[in-house]
Protein backbone atom coordinates (compact mmCIF):
# COMPACT_ATOMS: atom_id res chain seq x y z
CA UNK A 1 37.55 -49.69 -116.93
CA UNK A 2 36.79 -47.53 -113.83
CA UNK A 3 38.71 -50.18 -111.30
CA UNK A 4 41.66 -49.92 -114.16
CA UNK A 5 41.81 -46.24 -114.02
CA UNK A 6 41.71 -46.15 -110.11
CA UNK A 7 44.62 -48.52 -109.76
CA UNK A 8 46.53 -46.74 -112.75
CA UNK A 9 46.21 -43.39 -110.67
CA UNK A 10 47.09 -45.14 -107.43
CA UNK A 11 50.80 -45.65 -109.25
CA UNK A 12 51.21 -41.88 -109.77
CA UNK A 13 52.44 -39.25 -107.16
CA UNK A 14 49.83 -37.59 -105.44
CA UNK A 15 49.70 -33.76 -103.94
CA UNK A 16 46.73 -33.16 -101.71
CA UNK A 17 46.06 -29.72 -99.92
CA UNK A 18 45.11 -30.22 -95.66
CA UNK A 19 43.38 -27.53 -93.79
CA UNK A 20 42.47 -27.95 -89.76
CA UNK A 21 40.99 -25.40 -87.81
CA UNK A 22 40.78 -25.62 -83.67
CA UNK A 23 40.26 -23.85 -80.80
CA UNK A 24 42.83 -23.18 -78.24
CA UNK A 25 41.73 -23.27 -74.79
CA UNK A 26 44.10 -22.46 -71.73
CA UNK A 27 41.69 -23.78 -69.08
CA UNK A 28 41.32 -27.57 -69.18
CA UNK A 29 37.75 -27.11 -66.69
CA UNK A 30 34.71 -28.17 -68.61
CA UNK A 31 32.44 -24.85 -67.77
CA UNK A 32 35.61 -22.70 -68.52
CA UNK A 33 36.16 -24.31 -72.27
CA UNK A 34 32.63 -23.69 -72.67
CA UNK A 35 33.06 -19.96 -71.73
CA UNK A 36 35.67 -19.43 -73.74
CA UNK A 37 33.70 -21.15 -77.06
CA UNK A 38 31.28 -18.55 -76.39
CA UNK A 39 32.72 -15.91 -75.54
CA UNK A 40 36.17 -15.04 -77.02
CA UNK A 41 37.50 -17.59 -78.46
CA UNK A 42 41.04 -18.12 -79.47
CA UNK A 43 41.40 -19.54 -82.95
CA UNK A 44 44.08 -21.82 -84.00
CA UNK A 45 44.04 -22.43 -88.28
CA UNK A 46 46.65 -24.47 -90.31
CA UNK A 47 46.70 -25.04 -93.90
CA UNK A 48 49.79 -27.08 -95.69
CA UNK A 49 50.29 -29.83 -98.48
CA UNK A 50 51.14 -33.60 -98.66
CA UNK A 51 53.04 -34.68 -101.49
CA UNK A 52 53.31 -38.56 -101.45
CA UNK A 53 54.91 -41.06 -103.81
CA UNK A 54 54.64 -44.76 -103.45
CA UNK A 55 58.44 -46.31 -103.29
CA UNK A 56 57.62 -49.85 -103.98
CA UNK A 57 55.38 -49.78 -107.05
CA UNK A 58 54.99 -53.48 -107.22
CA UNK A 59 52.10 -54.32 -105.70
CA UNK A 60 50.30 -51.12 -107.44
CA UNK A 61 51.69 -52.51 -110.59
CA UNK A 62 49.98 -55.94 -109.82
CA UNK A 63 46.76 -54.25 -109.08
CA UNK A 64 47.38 -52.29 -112.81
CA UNK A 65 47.76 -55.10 -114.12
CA UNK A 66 44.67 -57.10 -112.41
CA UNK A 67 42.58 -54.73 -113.54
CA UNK A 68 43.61 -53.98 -117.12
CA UNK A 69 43.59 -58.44 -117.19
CA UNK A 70 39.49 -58.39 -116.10
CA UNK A 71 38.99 -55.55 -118.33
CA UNK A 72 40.41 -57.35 -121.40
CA UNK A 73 38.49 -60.44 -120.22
CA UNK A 74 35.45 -58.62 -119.94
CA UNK A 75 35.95 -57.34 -123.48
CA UNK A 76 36.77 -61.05 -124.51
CA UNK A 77 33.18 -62.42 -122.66
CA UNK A 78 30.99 -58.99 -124.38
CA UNK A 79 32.42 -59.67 -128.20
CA UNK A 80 31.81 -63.89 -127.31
CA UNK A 81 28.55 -62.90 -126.21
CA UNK A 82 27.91 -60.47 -129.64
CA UNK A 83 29.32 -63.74 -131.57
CA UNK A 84 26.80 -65.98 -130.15
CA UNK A 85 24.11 -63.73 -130.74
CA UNK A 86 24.84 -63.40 -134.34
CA UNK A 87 25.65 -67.11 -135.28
CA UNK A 88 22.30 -67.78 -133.45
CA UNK A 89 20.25 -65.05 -135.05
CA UNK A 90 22.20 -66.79 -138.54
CA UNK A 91 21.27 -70.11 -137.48
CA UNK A 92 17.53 -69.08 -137.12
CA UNK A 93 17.15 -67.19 -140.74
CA UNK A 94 18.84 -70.21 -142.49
CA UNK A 95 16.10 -72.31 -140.47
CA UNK A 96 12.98 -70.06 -141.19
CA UNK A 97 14.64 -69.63 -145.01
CA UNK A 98 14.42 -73.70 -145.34
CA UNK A 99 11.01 -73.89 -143.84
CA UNK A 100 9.82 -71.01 -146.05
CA UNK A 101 10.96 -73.10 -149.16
CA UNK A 102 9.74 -76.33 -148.38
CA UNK A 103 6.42 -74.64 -147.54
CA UNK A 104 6.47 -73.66 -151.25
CA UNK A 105 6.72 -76.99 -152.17
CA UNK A 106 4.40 -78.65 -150.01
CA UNK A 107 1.75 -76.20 -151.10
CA UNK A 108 2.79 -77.49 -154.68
CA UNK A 109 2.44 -81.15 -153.29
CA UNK A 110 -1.31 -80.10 -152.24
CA UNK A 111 -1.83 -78.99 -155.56
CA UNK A 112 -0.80 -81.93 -157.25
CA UNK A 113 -2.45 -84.30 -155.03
CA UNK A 114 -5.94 -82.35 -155.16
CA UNK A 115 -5.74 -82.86 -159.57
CA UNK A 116 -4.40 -86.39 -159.07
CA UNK A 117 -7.48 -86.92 -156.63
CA UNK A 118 -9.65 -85.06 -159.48
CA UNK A 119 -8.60 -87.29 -162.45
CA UNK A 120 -9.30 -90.38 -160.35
CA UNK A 121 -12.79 -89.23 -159.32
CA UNK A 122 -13.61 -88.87 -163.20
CA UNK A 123 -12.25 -92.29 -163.47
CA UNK A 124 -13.92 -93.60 -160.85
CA UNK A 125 -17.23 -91.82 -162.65
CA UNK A 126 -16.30 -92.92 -165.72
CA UNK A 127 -15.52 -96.79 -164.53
CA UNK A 128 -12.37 -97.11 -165.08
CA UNK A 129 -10.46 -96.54 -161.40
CA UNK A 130 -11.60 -98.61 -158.34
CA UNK A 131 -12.91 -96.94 -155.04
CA UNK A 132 -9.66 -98.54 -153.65
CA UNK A 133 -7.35 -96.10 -155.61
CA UNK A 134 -9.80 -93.59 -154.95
CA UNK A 135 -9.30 -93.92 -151.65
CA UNK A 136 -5.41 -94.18 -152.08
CA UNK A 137 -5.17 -90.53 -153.73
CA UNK A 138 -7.49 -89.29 -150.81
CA UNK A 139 -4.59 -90.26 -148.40
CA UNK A 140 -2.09 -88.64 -150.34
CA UNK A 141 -4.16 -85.55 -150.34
CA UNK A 142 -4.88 -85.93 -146.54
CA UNK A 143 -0.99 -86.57 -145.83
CA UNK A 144 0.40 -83.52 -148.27
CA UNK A 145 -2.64 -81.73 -145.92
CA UNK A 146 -0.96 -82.61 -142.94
CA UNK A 147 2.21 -81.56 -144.44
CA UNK A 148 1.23 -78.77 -144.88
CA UNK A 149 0.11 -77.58 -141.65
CA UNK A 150 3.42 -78.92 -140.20
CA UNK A 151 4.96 -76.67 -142.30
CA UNK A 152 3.38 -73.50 -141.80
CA UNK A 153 3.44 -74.50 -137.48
CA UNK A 154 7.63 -74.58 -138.42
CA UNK A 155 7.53 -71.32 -140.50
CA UNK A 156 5.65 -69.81 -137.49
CA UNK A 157 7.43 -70.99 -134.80
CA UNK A 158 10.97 -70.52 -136.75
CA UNK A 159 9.84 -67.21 -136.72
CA UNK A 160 8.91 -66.34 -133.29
CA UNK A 161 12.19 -68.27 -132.53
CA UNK A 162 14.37 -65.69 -134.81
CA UNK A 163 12.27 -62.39 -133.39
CA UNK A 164 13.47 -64.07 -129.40
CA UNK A 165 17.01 -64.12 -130.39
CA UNK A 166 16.96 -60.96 -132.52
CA UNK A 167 15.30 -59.40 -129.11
CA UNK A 168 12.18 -58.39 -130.69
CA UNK A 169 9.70 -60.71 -130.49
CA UNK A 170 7.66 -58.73 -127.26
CA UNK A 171 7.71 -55.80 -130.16
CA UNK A 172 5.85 -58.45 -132.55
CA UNK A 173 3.24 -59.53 -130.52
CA UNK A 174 2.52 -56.38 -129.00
CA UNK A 175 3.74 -57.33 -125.50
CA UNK A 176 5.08 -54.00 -123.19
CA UNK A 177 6.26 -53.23 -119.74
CA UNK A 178 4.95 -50.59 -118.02
């Protein structure tokens, strides 16, 4: 915006105001100009103004144009940037949202695993289950376990991954710069 501006005000007239002050010396001897520096000196003091205005506005008009072209592109790259950003912080809430809700039912699949394990126990008590489908339930219980944990490791990690993209995640963990 600042280059557009400065090539925009290139294009206009311009009126500037010139001073020059000088001292007039009659003797050209070195020791004499000296002497007359010091002693009286004769001042000489001119003051006037410059109007200019460029006749072929072309190439200024190029340069306007240049510049108002990389602002606009500039503008284009900053919103693409903000779009990214979004879609991206979008992408990670729909990702920690899904993880969230299969975590509910995982913890569901523990709980149904643990009473299927407890009903077989009392029929393996009873006599009427073998230790082989004892052992069967204990795996199921053991996988939805391991399930589990996988789960809560994505809701974690989905979440550190939305705080990084929302910018925040140094706040989270307590992390600053000094």
């Amino acid at each position: 915006m600042v280059r557009l501006g400065y090539f925009t005000n290139q294009a206009l007239p311009s009126l500037d105001l010139v001073g020059s002050l000088a001292l007039v010396a009659s003797d050209e001897a070195y020791a004499e100009a000296w002497r007359e520096v010091f002693g009286d000196p004769k001042l000489e003091a001119r003051v006037g103004m410059v109007f200019g205005l460029p006749l072929d506005r072309r190439a200024i008009a190029a340069s306007v144009d240049s510049a108002r072209l990389e602002a606009e592109r500039q503008d284009v790259e900053l919103e693409s940037q903000r779009q990214r950003s979004r879609f991206e912080i979008d992408q990670r809430l729909c990702e920690l949202d899904a993880s969230v809700r299969l975590l509910t039912l995982a913890q569901r699949s523990v709980e149904l695993a643990e009473l299927k394990l407890g009903a077989e126990t009392e029929k393996y008590k009873s006599g009427l289950a073998t230790l082989a489908d004892l052992v069967r339930f204990q795996r199921d219980l053991d996988n939805a376990l391991i399930g589990l944990q996988r789960l809560h490791r994505a809701v974690r990690v989905g979440r550190s991954r939305l705080l990084a993209s929302q910018g925040t995640l140094h706040q989270a963990v307590g992390v600053e710069v000094r």
